[in-house]
PDB file of N, CA and C in Angstrom:
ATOM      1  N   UNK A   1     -12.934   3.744  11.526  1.00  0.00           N
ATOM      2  CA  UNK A   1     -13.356   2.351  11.429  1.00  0.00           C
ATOM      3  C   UNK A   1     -13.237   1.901   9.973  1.00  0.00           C
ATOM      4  N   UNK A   2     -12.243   0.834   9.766  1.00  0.00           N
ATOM      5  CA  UNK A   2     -12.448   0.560   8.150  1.00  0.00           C
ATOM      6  C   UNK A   2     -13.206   0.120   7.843  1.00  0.00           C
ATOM      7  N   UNK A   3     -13.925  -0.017   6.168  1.00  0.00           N
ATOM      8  CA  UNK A   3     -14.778  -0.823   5.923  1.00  0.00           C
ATOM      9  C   UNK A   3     -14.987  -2.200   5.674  1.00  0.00           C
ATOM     10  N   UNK A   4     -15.941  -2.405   6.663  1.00  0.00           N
ATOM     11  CA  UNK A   4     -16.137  -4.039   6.794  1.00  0.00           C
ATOM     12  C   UNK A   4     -15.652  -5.041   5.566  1.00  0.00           C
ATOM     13  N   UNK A   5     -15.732  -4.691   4.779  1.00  0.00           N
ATOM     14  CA  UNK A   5     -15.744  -5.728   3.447  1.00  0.00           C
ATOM     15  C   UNK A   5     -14.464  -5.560   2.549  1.00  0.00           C
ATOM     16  N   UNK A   6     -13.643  -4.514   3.469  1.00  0.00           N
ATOM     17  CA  UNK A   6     -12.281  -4.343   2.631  1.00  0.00           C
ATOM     18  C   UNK A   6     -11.127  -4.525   3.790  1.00  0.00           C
ATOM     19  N   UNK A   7      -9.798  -4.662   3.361  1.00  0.00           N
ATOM     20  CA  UNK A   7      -8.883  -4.547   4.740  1.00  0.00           C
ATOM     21  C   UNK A   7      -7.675  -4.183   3.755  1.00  0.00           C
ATOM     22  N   UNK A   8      -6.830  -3.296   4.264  1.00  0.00           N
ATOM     23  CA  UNK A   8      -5.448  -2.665   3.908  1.00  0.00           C
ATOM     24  C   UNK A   8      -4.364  -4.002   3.708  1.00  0.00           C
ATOM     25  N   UNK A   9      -3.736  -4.202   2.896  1.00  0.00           N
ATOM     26  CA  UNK A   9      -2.331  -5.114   2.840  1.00  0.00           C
ATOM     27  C   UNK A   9      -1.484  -4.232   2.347  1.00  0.00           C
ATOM     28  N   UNK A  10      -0.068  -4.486   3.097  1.00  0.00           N
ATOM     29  CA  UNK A  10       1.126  -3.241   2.807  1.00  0.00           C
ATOM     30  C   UNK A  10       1.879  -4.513   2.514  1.00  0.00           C
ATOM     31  N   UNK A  11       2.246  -4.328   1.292  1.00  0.00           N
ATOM     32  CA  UNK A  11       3.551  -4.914   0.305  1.00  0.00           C
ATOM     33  C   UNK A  11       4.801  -4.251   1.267  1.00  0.00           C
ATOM     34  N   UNK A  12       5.620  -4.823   1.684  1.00  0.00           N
ATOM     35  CA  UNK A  12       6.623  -4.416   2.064  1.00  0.00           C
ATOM     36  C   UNK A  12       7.881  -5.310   2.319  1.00  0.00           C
ATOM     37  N   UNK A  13       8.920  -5.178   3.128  1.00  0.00           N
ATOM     38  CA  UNK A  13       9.865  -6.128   2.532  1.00  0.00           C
ATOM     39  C   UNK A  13      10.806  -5.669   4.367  1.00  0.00           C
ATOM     40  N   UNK A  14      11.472  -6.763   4.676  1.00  0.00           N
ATOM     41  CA  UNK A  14      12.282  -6.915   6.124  1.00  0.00           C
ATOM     42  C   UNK A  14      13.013  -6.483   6.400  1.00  0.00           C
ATOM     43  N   UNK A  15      14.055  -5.729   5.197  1.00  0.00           N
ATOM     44  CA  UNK A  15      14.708  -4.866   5.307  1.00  0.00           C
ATOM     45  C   UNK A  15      14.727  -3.504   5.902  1.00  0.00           C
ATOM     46  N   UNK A  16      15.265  -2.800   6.754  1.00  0.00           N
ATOM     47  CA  UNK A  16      15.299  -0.964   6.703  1.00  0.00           C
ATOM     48  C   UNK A  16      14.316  -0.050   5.458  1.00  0.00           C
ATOM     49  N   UNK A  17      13.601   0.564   5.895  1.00  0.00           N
ATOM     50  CA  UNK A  17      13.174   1.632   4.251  1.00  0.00           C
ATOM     51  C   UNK A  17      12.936   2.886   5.296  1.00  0.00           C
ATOM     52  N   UNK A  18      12.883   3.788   4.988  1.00  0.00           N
ATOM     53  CA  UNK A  18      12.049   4.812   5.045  1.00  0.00           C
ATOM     54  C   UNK A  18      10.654   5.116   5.059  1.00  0.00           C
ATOM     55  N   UNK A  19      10.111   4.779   3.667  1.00  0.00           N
ATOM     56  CA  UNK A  19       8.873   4.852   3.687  1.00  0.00           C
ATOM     57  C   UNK A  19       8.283   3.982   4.209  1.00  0.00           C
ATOM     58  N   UNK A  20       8.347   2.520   4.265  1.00  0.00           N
ATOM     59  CA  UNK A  20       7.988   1.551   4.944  1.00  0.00           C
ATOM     60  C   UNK A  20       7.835   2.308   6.987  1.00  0.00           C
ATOM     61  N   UNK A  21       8.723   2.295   7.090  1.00  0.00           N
ATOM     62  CA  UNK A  21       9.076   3.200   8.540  1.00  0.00           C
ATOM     63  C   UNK A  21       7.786   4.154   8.950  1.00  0.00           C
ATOM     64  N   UNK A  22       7.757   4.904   7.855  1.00  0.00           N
ATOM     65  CA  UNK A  22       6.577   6.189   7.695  1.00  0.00           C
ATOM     66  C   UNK A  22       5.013   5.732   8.303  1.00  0.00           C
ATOM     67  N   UNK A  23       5.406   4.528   6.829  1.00  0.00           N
ATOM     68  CA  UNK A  23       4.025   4.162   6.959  1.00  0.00           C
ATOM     69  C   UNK A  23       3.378   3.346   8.025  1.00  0.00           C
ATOM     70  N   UNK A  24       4.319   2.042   8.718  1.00  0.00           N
ATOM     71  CA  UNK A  24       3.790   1.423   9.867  1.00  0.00           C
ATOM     72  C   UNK A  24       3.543   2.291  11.059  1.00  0.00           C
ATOM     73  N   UNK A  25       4.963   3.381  11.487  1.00  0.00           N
ATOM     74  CA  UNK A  25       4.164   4.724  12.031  1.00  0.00           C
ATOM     75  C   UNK A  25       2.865   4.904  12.028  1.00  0.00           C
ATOM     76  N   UNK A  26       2.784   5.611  11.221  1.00  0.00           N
ATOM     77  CA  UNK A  26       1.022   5.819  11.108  1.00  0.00           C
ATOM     78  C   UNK A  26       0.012   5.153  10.919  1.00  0.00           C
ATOM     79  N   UNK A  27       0.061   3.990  10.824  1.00  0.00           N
ATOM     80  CA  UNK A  27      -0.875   2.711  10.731  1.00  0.00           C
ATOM     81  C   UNK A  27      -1.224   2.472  12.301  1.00  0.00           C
ATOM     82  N   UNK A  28       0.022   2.525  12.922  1.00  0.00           N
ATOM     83  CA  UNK A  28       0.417   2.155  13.953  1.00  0.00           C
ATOM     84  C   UNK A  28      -0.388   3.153  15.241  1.00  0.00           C
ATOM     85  N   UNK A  29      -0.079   4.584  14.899  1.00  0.00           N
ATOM     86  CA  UNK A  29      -0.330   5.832  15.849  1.00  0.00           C
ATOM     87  C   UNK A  29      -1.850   5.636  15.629  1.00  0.00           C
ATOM     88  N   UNK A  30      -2.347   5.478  14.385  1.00  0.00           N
ATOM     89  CA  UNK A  30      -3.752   5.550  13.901  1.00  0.00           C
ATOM     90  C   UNK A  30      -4.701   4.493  13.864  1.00  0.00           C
ATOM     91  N   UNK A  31      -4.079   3.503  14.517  1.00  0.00           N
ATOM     92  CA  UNK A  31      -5.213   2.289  14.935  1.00  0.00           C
ATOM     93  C   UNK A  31      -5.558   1.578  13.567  1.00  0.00           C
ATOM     94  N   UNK A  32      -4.531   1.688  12.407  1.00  0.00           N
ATOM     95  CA  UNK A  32      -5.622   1.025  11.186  1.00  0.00           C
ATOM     96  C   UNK A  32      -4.644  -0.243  10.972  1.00  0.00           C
ATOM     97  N   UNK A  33      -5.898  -1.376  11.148  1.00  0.00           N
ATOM     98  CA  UNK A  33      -5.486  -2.784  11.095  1.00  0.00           C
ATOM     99  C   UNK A  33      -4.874  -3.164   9.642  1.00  0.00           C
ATOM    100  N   UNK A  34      -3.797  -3.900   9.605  1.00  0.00           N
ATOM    101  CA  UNK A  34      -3.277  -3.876   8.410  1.00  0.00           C
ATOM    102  C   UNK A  34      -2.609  -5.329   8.034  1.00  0.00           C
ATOM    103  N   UNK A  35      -2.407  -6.005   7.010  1.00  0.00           N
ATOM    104  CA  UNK A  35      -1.656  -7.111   6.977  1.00  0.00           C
ATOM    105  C   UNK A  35      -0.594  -6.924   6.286  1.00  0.00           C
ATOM    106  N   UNK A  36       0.750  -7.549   6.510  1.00  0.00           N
ATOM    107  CA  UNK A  36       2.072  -7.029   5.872  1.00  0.00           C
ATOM    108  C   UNK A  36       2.399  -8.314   5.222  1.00  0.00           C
ATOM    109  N   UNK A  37       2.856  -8.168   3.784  1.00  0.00           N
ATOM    110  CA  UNK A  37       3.369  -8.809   3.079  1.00  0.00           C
ATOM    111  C   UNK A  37       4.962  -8.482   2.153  1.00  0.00           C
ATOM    112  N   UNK A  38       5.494  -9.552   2.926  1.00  0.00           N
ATOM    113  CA  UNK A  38       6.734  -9.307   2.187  1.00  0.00           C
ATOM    114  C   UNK A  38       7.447  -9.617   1.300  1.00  0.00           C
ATOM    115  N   UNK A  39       7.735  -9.162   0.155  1.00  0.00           N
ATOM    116  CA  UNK A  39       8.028  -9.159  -1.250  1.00  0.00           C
ATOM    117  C   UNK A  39       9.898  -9.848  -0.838  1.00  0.00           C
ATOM    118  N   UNK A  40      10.320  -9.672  -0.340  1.00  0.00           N
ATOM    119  CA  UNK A  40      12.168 -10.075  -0.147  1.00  0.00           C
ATOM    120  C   UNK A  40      11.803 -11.634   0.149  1.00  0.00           C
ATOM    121  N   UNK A  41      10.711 -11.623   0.542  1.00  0.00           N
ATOM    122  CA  UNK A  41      10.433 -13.352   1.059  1.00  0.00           C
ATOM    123  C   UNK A  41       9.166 -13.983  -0.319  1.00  0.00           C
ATOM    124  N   UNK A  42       8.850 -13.765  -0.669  1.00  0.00           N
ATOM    125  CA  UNK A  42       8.050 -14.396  -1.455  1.00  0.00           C
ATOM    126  C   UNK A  42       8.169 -13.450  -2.788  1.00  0.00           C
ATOM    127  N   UNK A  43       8.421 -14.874  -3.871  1.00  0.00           N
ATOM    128  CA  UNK A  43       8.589 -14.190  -4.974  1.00  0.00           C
ATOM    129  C   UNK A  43       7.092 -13.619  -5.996  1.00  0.00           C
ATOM    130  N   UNK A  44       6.115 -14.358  -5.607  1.00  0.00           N
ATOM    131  CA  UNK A  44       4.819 -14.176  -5.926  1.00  0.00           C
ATOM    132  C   UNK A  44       4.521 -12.354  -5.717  1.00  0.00           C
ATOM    133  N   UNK A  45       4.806 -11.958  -4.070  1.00  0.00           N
ATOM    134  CA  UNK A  45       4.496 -10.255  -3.949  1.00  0.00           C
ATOM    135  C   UNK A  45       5.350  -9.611  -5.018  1.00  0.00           C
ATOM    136  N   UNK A  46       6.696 -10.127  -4.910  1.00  0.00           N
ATOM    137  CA  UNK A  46       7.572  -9.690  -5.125  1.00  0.00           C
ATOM    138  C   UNK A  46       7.270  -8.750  -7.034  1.00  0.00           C
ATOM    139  N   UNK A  47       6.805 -10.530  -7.641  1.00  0.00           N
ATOM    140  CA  UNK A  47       6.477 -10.036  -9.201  1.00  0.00           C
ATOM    141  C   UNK A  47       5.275  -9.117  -8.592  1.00  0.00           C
ATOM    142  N   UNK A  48       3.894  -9.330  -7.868  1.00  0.00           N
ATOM    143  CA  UNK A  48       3.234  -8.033  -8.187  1.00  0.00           C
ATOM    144  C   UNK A  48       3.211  -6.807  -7.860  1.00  0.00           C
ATOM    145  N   UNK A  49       4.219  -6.534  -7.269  1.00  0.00           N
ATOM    146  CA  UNK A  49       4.708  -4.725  -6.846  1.00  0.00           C
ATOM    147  C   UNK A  49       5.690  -4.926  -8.273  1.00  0.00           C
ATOM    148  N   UNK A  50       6.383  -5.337  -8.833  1.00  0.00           N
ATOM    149  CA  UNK A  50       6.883  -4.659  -9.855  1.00  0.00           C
ATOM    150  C   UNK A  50       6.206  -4.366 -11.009  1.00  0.00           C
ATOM    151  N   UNK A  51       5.069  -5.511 -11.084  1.00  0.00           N
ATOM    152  CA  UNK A  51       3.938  -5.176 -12.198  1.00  0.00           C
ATOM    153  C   UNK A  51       3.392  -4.037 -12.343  1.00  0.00           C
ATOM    154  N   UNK A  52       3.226  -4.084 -10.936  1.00  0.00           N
ATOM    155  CA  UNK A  52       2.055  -2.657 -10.248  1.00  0.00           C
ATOM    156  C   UNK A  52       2.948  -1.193 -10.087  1.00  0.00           C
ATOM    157  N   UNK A  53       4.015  -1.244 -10.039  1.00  0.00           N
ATOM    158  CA  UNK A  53       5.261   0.065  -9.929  1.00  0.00           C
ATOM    159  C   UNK A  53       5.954   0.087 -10.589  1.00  0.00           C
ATOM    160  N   UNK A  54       6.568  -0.854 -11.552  1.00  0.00           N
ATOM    161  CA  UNK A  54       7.633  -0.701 -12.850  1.00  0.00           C
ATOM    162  C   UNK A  54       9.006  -0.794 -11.845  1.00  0.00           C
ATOM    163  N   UNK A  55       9.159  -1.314 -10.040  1.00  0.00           N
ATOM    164  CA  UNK A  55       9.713  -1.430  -9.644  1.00  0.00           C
ATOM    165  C   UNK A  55       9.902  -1.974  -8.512  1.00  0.00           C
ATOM    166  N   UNK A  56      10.633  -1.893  -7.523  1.00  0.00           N
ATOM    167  CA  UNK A  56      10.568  -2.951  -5.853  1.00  0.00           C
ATOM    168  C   UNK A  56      10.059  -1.792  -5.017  1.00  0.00           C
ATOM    169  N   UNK A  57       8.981  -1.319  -5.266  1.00  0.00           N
ATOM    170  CA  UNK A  57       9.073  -0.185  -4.461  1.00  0.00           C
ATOM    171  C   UNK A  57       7.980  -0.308  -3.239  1.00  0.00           C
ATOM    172  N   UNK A  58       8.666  -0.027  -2.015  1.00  0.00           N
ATOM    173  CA  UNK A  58       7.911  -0.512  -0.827  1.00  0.00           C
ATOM    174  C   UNK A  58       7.900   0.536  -0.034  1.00  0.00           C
ATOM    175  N   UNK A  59       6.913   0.976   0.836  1.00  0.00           N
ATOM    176  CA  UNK A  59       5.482   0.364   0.695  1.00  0.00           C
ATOM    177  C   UNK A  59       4.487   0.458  -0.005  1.00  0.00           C
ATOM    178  N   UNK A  60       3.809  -0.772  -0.791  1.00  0.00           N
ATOM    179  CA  UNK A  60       3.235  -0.389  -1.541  1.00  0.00           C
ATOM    180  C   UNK A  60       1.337  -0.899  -1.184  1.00  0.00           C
ATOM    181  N   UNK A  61       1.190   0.160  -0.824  1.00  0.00           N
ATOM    182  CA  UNK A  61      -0.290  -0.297  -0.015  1.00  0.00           C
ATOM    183  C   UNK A  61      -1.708  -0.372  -0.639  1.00  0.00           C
ATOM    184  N   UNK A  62      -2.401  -1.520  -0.418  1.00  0.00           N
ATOM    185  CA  UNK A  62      -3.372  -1.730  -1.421  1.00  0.00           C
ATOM    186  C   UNK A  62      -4.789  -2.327  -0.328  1.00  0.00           C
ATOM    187  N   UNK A  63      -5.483  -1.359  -1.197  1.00  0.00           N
ATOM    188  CA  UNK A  63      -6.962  -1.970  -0.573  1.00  0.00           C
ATOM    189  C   UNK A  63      -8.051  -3.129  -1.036  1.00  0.00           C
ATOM    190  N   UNK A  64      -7.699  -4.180  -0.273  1.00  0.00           N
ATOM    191  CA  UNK A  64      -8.672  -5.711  -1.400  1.00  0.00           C
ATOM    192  C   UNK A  64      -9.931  -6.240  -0.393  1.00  0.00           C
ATOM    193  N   UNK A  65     -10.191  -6.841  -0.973  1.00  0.00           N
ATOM    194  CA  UNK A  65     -11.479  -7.366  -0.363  1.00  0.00           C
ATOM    195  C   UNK A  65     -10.707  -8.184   1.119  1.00  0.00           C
ATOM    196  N   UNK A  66     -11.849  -8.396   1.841  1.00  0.00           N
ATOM    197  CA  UNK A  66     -11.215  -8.950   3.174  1.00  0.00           C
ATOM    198  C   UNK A  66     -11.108 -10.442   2.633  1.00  0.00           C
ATOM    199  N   UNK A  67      -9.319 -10.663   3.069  1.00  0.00           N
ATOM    200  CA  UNK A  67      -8.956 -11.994   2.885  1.00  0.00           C
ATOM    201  C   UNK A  67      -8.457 -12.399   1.597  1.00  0.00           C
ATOM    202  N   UNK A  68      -8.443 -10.940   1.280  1.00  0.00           N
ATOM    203  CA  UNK A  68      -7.574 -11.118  -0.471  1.00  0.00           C
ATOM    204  C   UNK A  68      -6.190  -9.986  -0.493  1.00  0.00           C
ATOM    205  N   UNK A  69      -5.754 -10.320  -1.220  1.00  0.00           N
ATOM    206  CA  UNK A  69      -4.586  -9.965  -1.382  1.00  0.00           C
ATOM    207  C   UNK A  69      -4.115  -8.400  -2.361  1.00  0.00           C
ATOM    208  N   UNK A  70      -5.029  -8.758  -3.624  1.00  0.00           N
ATOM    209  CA  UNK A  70      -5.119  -7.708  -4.726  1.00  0.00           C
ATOM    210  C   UNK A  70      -5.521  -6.770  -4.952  1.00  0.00           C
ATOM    211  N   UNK A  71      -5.622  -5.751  -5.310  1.00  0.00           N
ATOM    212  CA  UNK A  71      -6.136  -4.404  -5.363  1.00  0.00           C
ATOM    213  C   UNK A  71      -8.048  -4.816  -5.209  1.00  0.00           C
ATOM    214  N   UNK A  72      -8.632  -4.282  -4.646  1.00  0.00           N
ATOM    215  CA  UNK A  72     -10.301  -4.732  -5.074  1.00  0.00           C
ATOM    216  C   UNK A  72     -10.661  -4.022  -6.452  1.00  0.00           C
ATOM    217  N   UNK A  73     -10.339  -3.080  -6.724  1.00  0.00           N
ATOM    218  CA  UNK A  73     -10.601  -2.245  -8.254  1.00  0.00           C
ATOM    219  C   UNK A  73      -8.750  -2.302  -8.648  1.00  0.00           C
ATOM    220  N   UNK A  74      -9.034  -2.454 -10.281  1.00  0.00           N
ATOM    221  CA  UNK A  74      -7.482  -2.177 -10.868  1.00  0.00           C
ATOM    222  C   UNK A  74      -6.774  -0.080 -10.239  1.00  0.00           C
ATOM    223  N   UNK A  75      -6.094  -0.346 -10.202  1.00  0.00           N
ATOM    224  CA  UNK A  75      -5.297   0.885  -9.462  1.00  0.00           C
ATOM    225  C   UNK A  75      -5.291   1.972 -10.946  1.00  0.00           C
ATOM    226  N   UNK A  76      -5.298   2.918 -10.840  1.00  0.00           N
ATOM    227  CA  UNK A  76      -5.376   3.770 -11.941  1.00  0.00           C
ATOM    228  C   UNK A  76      -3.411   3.590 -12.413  1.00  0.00           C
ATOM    229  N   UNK A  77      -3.670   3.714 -14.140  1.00  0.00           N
ATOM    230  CA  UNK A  77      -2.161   3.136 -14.641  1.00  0.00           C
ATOM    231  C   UNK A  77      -1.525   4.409 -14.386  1.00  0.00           C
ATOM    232  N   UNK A  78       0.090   3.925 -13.997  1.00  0.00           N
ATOM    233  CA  UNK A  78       0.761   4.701 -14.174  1.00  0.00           C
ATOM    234  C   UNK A  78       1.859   4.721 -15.567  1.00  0.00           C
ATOM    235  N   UNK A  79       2.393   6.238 -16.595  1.00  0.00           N
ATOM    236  CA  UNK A  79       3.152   6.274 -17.406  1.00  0.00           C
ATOM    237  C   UNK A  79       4.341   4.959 -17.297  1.00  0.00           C
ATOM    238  N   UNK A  80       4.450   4.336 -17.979  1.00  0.00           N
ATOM    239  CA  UNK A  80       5.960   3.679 -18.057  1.00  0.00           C
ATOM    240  C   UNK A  80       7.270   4.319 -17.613  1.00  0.00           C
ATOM    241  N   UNK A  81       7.492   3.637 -16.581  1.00  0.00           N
ATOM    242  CA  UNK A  81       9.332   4.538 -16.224  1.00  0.00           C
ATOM    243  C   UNK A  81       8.965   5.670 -15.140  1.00  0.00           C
ATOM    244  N   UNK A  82       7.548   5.717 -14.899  1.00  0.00           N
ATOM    245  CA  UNK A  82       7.278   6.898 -13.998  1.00  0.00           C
ATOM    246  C   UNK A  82       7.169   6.420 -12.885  1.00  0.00           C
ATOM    247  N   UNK A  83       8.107   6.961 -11.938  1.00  0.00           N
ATOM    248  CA  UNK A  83       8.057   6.817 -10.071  1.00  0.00           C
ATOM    249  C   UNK A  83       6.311   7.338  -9.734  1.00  0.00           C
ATOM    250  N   UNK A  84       5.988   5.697  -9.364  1.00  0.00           N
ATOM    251  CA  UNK A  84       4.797   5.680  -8.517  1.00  0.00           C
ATOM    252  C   UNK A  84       4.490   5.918  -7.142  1.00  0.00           C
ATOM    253  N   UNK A  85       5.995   7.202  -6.566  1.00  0.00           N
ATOM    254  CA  UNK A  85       5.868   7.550  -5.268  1.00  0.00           C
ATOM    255  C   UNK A  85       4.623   8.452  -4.805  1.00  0.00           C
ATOM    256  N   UNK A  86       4.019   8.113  -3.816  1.00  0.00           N
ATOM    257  CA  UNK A  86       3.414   8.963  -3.501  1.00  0.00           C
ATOM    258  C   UNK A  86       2.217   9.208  -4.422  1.00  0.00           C
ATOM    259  N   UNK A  87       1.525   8.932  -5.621  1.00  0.00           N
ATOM    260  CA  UNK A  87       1.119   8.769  -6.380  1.00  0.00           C
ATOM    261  C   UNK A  87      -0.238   8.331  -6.044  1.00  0.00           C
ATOM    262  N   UNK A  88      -1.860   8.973  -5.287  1.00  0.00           N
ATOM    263  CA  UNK A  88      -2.654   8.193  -5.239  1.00  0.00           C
ATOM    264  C   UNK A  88      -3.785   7.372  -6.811  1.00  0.00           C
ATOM    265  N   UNK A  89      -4.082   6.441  -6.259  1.00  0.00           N
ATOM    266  CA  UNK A  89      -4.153   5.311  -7.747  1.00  0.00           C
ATOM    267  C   UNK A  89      -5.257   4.484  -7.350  1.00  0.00           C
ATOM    268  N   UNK A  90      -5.993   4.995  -6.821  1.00  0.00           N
ATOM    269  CA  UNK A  90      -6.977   4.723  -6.188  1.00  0.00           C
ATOM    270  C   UNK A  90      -7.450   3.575  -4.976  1.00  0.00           C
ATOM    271  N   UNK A  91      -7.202   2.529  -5.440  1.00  0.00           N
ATOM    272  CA  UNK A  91      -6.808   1.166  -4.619  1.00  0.00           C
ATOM    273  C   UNK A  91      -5.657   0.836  -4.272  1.00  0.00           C
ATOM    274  N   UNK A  92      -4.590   1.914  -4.685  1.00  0.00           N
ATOM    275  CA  UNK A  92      -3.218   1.392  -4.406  1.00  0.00           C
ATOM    276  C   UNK A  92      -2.439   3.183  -3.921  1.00  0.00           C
ATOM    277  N   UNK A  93      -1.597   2.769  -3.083  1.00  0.00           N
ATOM    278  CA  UNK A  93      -0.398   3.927  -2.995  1.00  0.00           C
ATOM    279  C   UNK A  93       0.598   3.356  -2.311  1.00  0.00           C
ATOM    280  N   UNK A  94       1.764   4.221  -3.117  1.00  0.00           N
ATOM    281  CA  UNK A  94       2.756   3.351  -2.989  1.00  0.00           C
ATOM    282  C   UNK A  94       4.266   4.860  -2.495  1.00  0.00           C
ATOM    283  N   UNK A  95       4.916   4.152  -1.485  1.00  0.00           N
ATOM    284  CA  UNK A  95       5.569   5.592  -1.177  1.00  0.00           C
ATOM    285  C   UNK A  95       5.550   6.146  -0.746  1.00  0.00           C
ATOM    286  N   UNK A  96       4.527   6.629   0.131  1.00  0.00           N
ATOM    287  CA  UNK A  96       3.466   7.881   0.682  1.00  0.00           C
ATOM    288  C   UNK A  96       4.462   8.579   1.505  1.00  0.00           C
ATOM    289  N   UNK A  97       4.348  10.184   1.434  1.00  0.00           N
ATOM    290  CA  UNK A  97       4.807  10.497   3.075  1.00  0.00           C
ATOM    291  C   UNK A  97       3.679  10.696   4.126  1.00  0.00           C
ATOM    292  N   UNK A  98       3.533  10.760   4.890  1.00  0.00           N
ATOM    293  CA  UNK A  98       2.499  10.908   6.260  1.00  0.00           C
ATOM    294  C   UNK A  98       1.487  11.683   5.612  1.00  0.00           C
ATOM    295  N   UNK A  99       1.353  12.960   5.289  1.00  0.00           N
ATOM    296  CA  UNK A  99       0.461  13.431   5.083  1.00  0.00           C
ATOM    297  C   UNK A  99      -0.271  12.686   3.875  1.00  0.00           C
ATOM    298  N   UNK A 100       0.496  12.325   2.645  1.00  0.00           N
ATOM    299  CA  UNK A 100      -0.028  11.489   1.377  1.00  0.00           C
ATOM    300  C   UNK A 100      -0.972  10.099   2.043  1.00  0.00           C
ATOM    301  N   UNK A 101      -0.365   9.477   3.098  1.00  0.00           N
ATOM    302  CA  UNK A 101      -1.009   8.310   3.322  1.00  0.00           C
ATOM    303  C   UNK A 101      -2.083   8.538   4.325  1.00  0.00           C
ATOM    304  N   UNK A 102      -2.088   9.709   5.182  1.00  0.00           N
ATOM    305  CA  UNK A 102      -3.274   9.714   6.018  1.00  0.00           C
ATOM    306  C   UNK A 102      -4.525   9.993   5.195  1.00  0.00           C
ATOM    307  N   UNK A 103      -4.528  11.045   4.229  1.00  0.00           N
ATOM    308  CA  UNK A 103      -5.248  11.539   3.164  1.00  0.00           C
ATOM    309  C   UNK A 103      -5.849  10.340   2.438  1.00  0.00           C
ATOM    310  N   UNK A 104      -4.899   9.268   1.678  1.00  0.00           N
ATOM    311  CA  UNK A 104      -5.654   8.103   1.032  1.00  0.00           C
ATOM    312  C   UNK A 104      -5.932   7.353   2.047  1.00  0.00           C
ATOM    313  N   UNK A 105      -6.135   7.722   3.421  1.00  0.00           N
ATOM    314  CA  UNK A 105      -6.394   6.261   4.492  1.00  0.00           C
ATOM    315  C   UNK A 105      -8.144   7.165   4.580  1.00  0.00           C
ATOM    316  N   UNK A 106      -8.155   8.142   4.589  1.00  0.00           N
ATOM    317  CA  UNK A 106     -10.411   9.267   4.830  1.00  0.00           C
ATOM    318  C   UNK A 106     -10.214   8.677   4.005  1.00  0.00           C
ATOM    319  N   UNK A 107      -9.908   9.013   2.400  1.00  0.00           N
ATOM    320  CA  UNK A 107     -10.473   9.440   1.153  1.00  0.00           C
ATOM    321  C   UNK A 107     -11.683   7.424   1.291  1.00  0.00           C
ATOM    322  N   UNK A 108     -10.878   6.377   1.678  1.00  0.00           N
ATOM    323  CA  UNK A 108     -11.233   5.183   2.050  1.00  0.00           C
ATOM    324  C   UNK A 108     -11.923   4.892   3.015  1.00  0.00           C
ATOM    325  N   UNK A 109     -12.349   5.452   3.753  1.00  0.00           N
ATOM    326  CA  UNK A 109     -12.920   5.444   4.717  1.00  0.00           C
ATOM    327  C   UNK A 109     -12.054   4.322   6.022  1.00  0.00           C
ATOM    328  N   UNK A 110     -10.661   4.329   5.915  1.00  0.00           N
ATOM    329  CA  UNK A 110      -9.975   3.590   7.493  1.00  0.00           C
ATOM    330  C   UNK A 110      -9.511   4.661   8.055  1.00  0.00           C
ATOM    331  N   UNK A 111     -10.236   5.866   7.928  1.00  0.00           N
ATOM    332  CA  UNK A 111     -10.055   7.302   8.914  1.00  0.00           C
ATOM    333  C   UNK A 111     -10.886   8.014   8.706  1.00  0.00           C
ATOM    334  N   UNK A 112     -11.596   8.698  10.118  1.00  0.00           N
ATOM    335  CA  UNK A 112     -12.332   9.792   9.898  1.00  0.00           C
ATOM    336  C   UNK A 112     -11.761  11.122  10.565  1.00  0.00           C
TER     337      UNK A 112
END
């Protein structure tokens, strides 16, 4: 059951990905309600996944207050130039494979 006062938004984009793939999978198998935002369509996501990754990198999944968009806490920084795959960042992960994203979905409480 997620927590009431927070809800998941996945940065993602309309195109084919992989990880994107991964991740609605398991959102999907695992019952966790999610809102999708797509960065190829709006240039607004678009600048804040590159702010937030140093790149277009999708999916990039973030936990905000319900009805917001933004991380609810700043995401722990990552090095400059460093692939933020897979990478948990506290309010944010970006990349995940299955096991990486089920893990930051407990550590949040939208899995027990």
């Amino acid at each position: 059951m997620p927590p009431s006062d927070k809800e998941l938004i996945v940065y993602s984009r309309s195109t084919p990905c992989p990880f994107v793939s991964v991740a609605r999978r398991v959102l999907e198998r695992e019952g966790v309600p999610y809102r999708e935002l797509l960065i190829d369509r709006n240039k607004t996501y678009e600048a804040r996944v590159l702010e937030w990754t140093g790149f277009l990198s999708v999916p990039t999944l973030v936990i905000a207050w319900r009805g917001q968009e933004l991380p609810y806490e700043p995401p722990a920084p990552l090095p400059r130039g460093e692939s933020p795959r897979g990478i948990d960042r506290g309010s944010m992960l970006t990349e995940a494979t299955e096991e990486e994203l089920l893990a930051w979905l407990r550590k949040h409480g939208f899995l027990t």
